[in-house]
C-alpha atoms as a PDB file:
ATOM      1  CA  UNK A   1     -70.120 128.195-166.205  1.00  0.00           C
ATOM      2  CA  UNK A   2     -67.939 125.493-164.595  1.00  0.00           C
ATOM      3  CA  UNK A   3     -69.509 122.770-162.447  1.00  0.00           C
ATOM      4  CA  UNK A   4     -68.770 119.480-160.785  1.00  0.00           C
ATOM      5  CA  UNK A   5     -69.995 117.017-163.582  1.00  0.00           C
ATOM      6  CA  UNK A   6     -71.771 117.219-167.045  1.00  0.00           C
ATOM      7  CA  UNK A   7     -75.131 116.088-165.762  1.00  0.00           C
ATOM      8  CA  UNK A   8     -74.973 119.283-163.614  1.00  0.00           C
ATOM      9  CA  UNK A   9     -74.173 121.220-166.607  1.00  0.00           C
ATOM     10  CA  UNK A  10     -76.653 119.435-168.222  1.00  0.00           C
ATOM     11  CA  UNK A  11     -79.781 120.297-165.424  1.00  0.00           C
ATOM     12  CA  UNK A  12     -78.126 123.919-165.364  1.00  0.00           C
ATOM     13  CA  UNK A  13     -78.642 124.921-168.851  1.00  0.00           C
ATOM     14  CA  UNK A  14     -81.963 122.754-169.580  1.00  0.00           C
ATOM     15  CA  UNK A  15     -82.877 125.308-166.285  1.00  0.00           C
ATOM     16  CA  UNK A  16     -81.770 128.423-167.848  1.00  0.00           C
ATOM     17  CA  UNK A  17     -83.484 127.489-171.007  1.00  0.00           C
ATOM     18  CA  UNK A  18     -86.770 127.367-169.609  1.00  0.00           C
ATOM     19  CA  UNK A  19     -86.538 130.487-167.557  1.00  0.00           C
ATOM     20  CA  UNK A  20     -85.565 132.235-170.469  1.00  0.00           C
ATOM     21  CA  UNK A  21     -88.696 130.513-172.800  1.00  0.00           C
ATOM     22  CA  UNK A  22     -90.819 131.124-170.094  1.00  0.00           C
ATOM     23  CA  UNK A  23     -90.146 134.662-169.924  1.00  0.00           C
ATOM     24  CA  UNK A  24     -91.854 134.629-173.776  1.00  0.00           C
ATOM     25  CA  UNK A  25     -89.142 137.106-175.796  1.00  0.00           C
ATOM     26  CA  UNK A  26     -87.283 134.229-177.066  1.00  0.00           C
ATOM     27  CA  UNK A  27     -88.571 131.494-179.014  1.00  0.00           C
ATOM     28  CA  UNK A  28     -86.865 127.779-179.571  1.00  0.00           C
ATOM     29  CA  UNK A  29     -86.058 127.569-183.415  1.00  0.00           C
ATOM     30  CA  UNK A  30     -83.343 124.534-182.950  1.00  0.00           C
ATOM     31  CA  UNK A  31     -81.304 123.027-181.162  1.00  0.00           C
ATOM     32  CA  UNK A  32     -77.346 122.133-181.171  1.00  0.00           C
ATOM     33  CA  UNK A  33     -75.634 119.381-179.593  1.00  0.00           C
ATOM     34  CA  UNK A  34     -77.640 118.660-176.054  1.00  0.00           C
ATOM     35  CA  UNK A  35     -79.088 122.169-176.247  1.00  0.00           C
ATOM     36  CA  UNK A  36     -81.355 124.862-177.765  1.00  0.00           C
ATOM     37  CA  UNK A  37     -80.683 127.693-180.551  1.00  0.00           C
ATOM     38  CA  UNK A  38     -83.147 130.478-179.529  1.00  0.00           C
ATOM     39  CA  UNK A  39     -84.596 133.481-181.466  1.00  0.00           C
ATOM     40  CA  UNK A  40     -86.700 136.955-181.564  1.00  0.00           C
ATOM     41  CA  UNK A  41     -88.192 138.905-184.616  1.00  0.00           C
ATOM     42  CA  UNK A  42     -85.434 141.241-183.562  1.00  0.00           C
ATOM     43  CA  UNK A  43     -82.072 138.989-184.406  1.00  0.00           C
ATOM     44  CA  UNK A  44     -81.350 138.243-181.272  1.00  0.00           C
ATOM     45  CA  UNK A  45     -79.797 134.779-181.288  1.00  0.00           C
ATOM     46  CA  UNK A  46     -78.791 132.812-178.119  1.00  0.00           C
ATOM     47  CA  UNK A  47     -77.919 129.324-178.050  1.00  0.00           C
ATOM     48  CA  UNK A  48     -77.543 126.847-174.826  1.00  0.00           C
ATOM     49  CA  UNK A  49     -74.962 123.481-174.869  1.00  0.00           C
ATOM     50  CA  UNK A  50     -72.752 122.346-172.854  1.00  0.00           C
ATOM     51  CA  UNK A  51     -69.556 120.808-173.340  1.00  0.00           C
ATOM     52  CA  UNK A  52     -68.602 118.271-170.851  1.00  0.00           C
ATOM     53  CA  UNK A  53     -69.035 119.782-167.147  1.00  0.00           C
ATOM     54  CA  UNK A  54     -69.633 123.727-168.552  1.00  0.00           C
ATOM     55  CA  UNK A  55     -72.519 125.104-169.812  1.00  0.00           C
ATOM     56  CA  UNK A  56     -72.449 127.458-172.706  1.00  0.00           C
ATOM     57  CA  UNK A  57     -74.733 130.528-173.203  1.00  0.00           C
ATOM     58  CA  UNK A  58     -73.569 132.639-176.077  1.00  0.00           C
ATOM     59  CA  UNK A  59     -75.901 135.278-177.636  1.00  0.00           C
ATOM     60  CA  UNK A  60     -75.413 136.982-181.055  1.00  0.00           C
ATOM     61  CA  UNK A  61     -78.004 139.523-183.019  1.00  0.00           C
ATOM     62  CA  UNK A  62     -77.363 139.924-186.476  1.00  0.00           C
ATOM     63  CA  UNK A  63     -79.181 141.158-189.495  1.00  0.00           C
ATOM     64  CA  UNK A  64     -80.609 138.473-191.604  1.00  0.00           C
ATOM     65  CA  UNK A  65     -80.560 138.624-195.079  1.00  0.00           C
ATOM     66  CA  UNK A  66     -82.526 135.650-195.128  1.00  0.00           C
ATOM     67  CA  UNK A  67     -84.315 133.835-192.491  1.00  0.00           C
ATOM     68  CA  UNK A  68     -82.738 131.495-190.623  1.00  0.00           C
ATOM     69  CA  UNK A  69     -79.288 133.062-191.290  1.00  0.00           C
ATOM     70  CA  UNK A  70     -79.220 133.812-187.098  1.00  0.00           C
ATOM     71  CA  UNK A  71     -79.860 130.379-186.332  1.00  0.00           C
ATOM     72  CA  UNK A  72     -76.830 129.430-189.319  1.00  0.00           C
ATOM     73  CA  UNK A  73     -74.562 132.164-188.069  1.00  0.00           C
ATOM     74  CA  UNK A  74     -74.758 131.180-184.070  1.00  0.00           C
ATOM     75  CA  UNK A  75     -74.200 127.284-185.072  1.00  0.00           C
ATOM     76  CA  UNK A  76     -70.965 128.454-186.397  1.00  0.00           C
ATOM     77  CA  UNK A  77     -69.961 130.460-183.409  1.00  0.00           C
ATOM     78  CA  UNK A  78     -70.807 127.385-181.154  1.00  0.00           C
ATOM     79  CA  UNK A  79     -68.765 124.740-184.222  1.00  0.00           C
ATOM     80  CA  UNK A  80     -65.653 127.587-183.323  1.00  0.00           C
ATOM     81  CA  UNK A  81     -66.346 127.074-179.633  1.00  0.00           C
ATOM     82  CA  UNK A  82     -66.264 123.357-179.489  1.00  0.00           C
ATOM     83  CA  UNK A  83     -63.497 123.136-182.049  1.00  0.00           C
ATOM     84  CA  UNK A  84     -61.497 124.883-179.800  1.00  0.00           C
ATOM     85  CA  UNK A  85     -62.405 123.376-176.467  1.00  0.00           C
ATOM     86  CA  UNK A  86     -60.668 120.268-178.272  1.00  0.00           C
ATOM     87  CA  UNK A  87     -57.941 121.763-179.819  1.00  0.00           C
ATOM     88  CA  UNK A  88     -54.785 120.601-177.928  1.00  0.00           C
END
């Protein structure tokens, strides 16, 4: 999502991260950049950041080999998603 100025971003997805920890299925397990990576005992993986004025939400379920390989494999989604929000 788009808005006015980072700080809204900001107050947006610090928001949407504590609706969805409050709703108990997800649990915080990290966090990347300004934001949180999130987790279930299912593989569902979500993580929360923004970049500048937009918030990110992206949300991944794998099958770990090992644990923490969710929480690895999101951060390099989101590494791809910043790299290319600077790429010119």
């Amino acid at each position: 999502m788009v808005f006015g100025s980072a700080k809204d971003a900001q107050k947006f997805r610090a928001a949407d991260a504590s609706d969805v920890l409050a709703k108990g299925a997800l649990k915080q397990v990290d966090t990347y950049g300004d934001g949180v990576v999130l987790q279930d005992t299912q593989g569902h993986v979500n993580t929360m950041f923004t970049i500048n004025n937009v918030a990110v939400d992206i949300r991944t379920g794998i099958a770990e080999k090992a644990p923490g390989d969710g929480v690895k494999d999101i951060k390099k989604v989101a590494d791809a998603v910043v790299a290319k929000s600077k790429a010119k």
